[in-house]
Protein backbone atom coordinates (compact mmCIF):
# COMPACT_ATOMS: atom_id res chain seq x y z
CA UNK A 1 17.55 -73.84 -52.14
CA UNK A 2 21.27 -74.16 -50.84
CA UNK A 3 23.73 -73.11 -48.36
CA UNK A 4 27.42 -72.93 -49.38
CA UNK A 5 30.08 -72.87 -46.54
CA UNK A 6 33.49 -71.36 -47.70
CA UNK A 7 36.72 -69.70 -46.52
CA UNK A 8 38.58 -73.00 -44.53
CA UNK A 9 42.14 -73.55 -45.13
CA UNK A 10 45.21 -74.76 -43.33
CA UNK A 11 46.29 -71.59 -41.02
CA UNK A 12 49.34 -71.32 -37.91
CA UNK A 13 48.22 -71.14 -34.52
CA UNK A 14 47.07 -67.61 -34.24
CA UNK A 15 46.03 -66.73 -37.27
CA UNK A 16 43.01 -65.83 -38.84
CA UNK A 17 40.50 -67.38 -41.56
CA UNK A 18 36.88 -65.88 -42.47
CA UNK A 19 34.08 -68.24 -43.25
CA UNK A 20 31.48 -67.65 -45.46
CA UNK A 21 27.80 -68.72 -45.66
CA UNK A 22 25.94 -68.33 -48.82
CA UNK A 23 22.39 -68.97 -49.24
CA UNK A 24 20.94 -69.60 -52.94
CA UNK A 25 17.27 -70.13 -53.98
CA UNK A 26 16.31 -68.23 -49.86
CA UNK A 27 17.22 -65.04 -48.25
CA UNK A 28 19.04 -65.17 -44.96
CA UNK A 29 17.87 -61.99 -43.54
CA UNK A 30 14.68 -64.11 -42.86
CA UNK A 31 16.72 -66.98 -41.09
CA UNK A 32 18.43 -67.28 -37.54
CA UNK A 33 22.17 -68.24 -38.62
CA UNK A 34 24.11 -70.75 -36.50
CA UNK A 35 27.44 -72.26 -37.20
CA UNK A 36 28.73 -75.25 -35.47
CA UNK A 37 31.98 -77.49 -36.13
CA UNK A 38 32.72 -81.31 -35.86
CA UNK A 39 36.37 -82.27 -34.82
CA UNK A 40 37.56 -85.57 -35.99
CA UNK A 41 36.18 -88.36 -33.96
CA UNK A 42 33.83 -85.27 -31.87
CA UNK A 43 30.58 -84.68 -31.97
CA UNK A 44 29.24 -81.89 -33.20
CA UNK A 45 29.38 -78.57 -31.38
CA UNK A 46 27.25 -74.77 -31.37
CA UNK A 47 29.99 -72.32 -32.54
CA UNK A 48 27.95 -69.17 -32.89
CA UNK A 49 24.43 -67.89 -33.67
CA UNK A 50 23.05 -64.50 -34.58
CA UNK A 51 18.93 -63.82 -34.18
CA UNK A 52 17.33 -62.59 -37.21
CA UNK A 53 14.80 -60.20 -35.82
CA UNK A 54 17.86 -58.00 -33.78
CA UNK A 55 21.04 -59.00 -34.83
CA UNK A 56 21.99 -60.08 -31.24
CA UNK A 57 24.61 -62.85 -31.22
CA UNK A 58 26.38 -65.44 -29.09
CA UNK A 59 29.32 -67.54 -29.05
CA UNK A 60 30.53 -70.66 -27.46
CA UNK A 61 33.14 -70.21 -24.27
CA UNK A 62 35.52 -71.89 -26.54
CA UNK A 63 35.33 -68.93 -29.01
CA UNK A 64 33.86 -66.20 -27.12
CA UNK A 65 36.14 -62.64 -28.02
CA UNK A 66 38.02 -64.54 -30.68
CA UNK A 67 34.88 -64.98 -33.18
CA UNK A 68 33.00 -62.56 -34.66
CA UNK A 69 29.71 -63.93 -37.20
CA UNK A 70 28.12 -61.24 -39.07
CA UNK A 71 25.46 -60.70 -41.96
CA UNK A 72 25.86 -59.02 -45.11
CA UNK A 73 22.33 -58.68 -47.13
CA UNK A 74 23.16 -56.95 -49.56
CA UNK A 75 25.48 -60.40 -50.43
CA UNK A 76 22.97 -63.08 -48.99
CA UNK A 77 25.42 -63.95 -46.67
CA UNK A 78 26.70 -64.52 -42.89
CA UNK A 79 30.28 -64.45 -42.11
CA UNK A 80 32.46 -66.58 -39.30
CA UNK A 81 35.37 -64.09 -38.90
CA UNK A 82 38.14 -66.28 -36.76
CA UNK A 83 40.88 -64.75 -35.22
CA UNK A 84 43.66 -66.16 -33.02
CA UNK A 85 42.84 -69.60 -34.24
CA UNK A 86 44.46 -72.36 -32.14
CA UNK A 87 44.77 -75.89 -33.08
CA UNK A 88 41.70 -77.03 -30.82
CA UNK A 89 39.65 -74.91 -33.64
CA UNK A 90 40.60 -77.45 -36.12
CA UNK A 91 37.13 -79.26 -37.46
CA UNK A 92 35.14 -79.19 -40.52
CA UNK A 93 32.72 -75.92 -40.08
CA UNK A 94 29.07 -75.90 -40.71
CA UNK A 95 26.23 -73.31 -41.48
CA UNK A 96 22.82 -73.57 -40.48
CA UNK A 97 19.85 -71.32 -41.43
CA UNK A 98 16.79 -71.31 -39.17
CA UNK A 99 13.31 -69.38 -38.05
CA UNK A 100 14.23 -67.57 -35.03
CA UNK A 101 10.99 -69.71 -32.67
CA UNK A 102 12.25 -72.57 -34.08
CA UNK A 103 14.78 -74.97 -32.14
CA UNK A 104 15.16 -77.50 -35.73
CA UNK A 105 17.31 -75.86 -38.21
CA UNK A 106 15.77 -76.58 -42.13
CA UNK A 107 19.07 -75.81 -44.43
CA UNK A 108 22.69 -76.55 -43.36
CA UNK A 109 25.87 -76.30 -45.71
CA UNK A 110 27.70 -78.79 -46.41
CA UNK A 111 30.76 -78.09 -44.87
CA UNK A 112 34.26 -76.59 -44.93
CA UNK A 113 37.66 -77.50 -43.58
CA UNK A 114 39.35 -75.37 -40.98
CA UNK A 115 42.64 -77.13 -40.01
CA UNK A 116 45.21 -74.92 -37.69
CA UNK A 117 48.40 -76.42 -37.10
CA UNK A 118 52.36 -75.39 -37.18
């Protein structure tokens, strides 16, 4: 049972990366789906989360109209599309998988880089 974060890279202000969240061993249309970040010397911060029952999402102020997560079942997978990235983005980016009455989540990925900078 696994999560696997992808898609970070080194991208200019305003550009645009797509994370990916890939479950193994589980399926994720049975899991609440929440990514967060952690910014060096930060604590860690709610990005995004999208409710497995309706699909219904929500975002962070910080992101809100620039990020877009999404599912894909047919792949097992959630996507973190990130658009007009600005260098306050820049942390390592985490997936969670949760049940939807739950407030603990029980898998998290282990991470990937997202570093925007000029």
């Amino acid at each position: 049972v696994q999560l696997q974060a992808s898609g970070g890279g080194l991208v200019q202000p305003g550009g645009s990366l797509r994370l990916s969240c890939a479950a193994s061993g589980f399926t994720l249309d049975y899991y609440a789906i929440g990514w967060f970040r952690q910014a060096p010397g930060k604590e860690r911060e709610w990005v995004s989360f999208i409710r497995r029952s309706d699909g219904i999402t929500y975002y962070a102020d910080s992101v809100k109209g620039r990020f877009t997560i999404s599912r894909d079942s047919a792949k097992n997978t959630v996507y973190l599309q990130m658009d007009n990235l600005k260098v306050e983005d820049t942390a390592i980016y985490y997936c969670a998988a949760r049940f939807e009455l739950q407030t603990e989540y029980n898998y998290w990925g282990q991470g990937t880089q997202v570093t925007v900078s000029s």
